[in-house]
PDB file of N, CA and C in Angstrom:
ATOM      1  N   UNK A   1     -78.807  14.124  51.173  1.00  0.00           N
ATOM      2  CA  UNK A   1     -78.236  12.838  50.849  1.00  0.00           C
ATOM      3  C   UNK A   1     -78.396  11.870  52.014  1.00  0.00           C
ATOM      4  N   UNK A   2     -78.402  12.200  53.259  1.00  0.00           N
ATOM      5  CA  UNK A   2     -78.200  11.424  54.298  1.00  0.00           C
ATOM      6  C   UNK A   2     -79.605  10.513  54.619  1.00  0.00           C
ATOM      7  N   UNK A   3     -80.560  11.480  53.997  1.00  0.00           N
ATOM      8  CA  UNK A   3     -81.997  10.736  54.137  1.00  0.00           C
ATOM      9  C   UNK A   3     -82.208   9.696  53.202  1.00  0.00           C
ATOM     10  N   UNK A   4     -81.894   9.689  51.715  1.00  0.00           N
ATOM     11  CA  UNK A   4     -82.006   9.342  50.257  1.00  0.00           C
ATOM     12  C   UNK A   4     -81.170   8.273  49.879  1.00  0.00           C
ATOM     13  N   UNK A   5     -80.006   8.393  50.618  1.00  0.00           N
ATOM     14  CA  UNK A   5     -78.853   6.786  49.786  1.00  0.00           C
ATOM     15  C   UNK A   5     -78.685   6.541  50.655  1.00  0.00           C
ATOM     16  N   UNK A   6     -78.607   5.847  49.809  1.00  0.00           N
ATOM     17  CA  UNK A   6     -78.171   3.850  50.668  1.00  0.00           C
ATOM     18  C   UNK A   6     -76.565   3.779  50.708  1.00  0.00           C
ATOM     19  N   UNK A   7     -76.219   3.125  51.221  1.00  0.00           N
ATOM     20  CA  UNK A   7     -74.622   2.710  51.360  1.00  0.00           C
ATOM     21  C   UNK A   7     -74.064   2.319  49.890  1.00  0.00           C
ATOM     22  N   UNK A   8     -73.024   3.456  49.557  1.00  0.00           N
ATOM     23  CA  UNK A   8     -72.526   3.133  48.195  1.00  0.00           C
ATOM     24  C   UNK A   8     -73.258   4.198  46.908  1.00  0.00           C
ATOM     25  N   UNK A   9     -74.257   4.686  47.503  1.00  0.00           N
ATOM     26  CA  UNK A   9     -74.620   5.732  46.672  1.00  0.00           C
ATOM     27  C   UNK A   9     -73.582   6.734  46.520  1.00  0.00           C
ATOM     28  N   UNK A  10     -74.340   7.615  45.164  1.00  0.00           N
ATOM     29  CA  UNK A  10     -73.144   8.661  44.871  1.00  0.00           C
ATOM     30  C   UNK A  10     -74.145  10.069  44.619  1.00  0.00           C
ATOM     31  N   UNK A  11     -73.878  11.197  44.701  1.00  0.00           N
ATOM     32  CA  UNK A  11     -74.401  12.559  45.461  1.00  0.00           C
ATOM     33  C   UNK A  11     -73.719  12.831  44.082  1.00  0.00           C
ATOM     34  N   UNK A  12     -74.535  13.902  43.298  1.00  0.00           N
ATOM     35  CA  UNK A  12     -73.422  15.311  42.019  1.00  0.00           C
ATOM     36  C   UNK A  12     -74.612  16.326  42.202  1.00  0.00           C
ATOM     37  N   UNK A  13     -73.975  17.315  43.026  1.00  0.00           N
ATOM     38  CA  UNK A  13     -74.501  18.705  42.780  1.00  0.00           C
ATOM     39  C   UNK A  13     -73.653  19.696  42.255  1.00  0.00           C
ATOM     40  N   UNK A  14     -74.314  20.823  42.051  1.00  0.00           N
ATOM     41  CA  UNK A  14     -73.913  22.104  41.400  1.00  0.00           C
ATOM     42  C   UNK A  14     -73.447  23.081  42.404  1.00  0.00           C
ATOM     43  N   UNK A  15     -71.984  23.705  42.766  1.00  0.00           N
ATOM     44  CA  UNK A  15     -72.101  24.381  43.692  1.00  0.00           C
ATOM     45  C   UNK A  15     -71.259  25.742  43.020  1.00  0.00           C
ATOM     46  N   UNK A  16     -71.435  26.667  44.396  1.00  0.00           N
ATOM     47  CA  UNK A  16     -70.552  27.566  43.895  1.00  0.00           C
ATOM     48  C   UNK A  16     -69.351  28.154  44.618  1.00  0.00           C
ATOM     49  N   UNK A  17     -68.223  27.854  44.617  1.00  0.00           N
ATOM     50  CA  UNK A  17     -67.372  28.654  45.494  1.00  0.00           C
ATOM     51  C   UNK A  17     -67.842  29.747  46.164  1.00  0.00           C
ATOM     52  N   UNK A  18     -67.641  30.150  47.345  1.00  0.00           N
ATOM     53  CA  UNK A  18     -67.718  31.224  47.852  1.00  0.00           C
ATOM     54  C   UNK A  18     -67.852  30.948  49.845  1.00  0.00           C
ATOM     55  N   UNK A  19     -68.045  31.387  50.460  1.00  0.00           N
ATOM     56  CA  UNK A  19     -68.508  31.386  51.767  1.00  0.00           C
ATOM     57  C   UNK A  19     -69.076  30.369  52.356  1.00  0.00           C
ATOM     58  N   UNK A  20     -68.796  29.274  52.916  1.00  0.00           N
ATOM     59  CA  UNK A  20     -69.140  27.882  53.518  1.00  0.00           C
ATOM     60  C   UNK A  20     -68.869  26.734  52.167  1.00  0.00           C
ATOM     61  N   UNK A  21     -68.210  26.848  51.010  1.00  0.00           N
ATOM     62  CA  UNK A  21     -67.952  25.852  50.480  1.00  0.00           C
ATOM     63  C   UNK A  21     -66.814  24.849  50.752  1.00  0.00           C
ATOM     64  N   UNK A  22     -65.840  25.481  51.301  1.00  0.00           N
ATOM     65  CA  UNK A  22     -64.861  24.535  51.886  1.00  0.00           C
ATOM     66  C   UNK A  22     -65.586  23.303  53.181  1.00  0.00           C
ATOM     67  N   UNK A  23     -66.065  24.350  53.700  1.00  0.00           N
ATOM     68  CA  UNK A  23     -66.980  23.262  54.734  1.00  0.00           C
ATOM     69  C   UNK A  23     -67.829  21.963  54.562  1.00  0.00           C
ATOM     70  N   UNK A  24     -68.596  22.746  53.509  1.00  0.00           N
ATOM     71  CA  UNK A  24     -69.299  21.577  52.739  1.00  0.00           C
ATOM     72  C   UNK A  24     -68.559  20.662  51.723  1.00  0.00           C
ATOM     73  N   UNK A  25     -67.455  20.890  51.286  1.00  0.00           N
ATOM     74  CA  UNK A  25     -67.227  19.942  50.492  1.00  0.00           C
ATOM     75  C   UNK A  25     -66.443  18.855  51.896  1.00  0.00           C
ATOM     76  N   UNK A  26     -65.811  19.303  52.963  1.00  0.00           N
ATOM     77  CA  UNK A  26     -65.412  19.132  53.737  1.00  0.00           C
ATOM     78  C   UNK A  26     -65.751  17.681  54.714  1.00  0.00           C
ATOM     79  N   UNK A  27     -67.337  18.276  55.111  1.00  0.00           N
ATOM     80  CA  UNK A  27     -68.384  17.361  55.568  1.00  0.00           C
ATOM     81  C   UNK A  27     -68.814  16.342  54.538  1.00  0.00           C
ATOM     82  N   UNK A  28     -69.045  16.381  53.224  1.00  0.00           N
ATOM     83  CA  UNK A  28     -68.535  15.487  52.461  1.00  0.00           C
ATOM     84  C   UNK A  28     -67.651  14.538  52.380  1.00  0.00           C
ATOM     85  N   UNK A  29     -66.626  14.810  52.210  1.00  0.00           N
ATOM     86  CA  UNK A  29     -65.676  13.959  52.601  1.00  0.00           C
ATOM     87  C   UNK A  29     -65.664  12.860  53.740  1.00  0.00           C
ATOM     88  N   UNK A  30     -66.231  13.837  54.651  1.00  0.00           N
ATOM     89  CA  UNK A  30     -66.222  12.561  56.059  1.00  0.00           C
ATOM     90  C   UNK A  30     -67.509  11.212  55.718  1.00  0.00           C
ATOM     91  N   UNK A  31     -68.489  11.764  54.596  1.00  0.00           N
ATOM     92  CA  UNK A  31     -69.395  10.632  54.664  1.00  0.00           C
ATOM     93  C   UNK A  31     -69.103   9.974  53.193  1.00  0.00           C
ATOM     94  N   UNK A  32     -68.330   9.802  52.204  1.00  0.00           N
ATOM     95  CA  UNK A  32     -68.067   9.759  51.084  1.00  0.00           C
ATOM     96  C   UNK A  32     -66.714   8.790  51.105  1.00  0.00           C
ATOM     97  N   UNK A  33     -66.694   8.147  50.507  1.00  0.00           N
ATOM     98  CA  UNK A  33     -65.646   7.430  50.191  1.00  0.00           C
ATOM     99  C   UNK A  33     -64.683   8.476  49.450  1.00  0.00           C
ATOM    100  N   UNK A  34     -65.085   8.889  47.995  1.00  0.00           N
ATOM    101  CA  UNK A  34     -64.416  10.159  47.549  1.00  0.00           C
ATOM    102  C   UNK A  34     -65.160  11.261  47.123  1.00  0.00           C
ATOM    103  N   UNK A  35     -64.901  12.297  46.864  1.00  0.00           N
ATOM    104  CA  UNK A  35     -65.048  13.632  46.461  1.00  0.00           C
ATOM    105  C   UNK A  35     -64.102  13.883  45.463  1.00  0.00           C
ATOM    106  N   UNK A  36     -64.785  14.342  44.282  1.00  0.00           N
ATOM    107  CA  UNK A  36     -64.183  14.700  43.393  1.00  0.00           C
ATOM    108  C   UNK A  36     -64.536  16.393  42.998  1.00  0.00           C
ATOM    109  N   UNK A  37     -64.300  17.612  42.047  1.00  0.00           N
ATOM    110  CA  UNK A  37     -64.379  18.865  42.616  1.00  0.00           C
ATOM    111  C   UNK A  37     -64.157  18.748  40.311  1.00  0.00           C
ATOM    112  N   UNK A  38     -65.040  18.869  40.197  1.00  0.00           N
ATOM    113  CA  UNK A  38     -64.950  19.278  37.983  1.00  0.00           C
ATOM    114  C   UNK A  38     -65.346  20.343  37.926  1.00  0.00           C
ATOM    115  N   UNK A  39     -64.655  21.076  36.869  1.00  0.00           N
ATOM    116  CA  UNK A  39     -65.308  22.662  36.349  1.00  0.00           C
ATOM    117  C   UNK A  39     -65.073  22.366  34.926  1.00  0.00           C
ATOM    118  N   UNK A  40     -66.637  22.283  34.555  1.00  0.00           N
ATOM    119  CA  UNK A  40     -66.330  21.786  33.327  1.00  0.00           C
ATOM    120  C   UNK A  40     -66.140  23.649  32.382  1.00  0.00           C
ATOM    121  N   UNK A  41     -65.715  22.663  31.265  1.00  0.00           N
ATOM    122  CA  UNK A  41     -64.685  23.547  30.296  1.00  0.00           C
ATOM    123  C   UNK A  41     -65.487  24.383  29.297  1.00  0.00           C
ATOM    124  N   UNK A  42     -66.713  24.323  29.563  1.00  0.00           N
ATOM    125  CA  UNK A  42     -67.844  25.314  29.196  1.00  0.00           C
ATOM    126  C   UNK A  42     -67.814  26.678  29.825  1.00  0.00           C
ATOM    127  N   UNK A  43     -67.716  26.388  31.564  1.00  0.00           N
ATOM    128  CA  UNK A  43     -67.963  27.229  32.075  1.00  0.00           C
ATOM    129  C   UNK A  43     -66.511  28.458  32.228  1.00  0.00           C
ATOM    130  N   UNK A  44     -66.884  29.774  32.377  1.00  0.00           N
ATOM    131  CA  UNK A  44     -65.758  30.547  32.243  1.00  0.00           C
ATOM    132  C   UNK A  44     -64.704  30.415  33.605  1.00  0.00           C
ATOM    133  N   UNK A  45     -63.737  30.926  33.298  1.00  0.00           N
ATOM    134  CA  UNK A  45     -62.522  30.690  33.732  1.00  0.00           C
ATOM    135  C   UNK A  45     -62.890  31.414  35.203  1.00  0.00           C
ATOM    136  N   UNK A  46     -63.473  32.256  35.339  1.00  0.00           N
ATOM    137  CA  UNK A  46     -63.541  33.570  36.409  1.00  0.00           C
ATOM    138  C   UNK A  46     -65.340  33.288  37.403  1.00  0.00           C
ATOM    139  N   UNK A  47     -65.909  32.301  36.497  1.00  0.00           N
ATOM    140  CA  UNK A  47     -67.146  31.607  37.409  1.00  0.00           C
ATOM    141  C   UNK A  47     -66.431  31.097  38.636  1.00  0.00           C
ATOM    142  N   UNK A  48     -67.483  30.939  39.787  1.00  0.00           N
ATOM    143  CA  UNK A  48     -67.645  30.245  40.361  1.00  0.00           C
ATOM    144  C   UNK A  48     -68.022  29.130  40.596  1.00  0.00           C
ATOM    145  N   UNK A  49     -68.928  28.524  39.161  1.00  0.00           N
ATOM    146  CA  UNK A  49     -69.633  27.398  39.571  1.00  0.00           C
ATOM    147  C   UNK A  49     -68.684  25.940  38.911  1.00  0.00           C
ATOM    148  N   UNK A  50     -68.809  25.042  39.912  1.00  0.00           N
ATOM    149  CA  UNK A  50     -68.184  24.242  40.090  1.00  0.00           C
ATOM    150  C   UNK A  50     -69.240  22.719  40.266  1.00  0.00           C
ATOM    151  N   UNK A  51     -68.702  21.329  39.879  1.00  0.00           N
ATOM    152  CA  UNK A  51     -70.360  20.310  40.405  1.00  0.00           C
ATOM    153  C   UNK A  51     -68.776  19.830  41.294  1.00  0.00           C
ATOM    154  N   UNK A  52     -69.297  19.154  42.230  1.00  0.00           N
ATOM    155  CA  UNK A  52     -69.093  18.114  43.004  1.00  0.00           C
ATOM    156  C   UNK A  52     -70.070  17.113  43.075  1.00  0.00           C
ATOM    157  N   UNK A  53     -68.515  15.500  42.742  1.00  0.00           N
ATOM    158  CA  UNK A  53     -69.187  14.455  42.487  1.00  0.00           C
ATOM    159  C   UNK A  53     -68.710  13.396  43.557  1.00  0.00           C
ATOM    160  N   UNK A  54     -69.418  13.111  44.865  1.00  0.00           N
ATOM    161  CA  UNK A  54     -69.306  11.920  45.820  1.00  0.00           C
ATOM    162  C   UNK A  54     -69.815  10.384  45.193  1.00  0.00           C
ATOM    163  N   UNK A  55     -68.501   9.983  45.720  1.00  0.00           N
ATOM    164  CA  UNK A  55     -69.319   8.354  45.405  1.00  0.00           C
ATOM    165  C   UNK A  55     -68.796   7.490  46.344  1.00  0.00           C
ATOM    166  N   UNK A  56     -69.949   6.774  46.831  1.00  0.00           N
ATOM    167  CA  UNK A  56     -69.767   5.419  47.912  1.00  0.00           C
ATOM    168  C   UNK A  56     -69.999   6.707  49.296  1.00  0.00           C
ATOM    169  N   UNK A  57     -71.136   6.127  49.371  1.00  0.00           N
ATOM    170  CA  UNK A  57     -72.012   7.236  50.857  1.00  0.00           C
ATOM    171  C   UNK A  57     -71.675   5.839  51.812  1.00  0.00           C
ATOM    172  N   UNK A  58     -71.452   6.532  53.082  1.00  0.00           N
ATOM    173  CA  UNK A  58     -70.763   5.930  54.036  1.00  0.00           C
ATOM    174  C   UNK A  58     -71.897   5.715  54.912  1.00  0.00           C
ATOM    175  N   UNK A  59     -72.444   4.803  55.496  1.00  0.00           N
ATOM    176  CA  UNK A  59     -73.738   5.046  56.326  1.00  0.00           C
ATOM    177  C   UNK A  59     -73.058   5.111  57.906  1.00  0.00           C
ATOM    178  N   UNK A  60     -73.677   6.035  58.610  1.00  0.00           N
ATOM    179  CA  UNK A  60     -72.724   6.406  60.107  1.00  0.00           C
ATOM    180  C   UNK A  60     -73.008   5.174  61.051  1.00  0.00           C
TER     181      UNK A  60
END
């Protein structure tokens, strides 16, 4: 993301809980206006996978 948007862009990937995701959603945050964290209602209760959706990229 840091290479790709422009100020005010918005980032949605697919992630999965587990081992360095707190971090990353984390470091997110610091360049993001917000972070939002959806599990949509397809996916099972006991998955891991999760999207995170940033919007408004902060340019440093």
């Amino acid at each position: 993301a840091a290479t790709h948007l422009r100020a005010g862009g918005s980032f949605v990937a697919k992630a999965f809980q587990g081992e360095g995701f707190d971090a990353f959603v984390g470091r997110l945050r610091g360049r993001f206006g917000s972070v939002a964290l959806r599990k949509p209602k397809a996916s099972r209760s006991r998955s891991r996978e999760i999207y995170v959706v940033a919007r408004d990229w902060r340019d440093e």
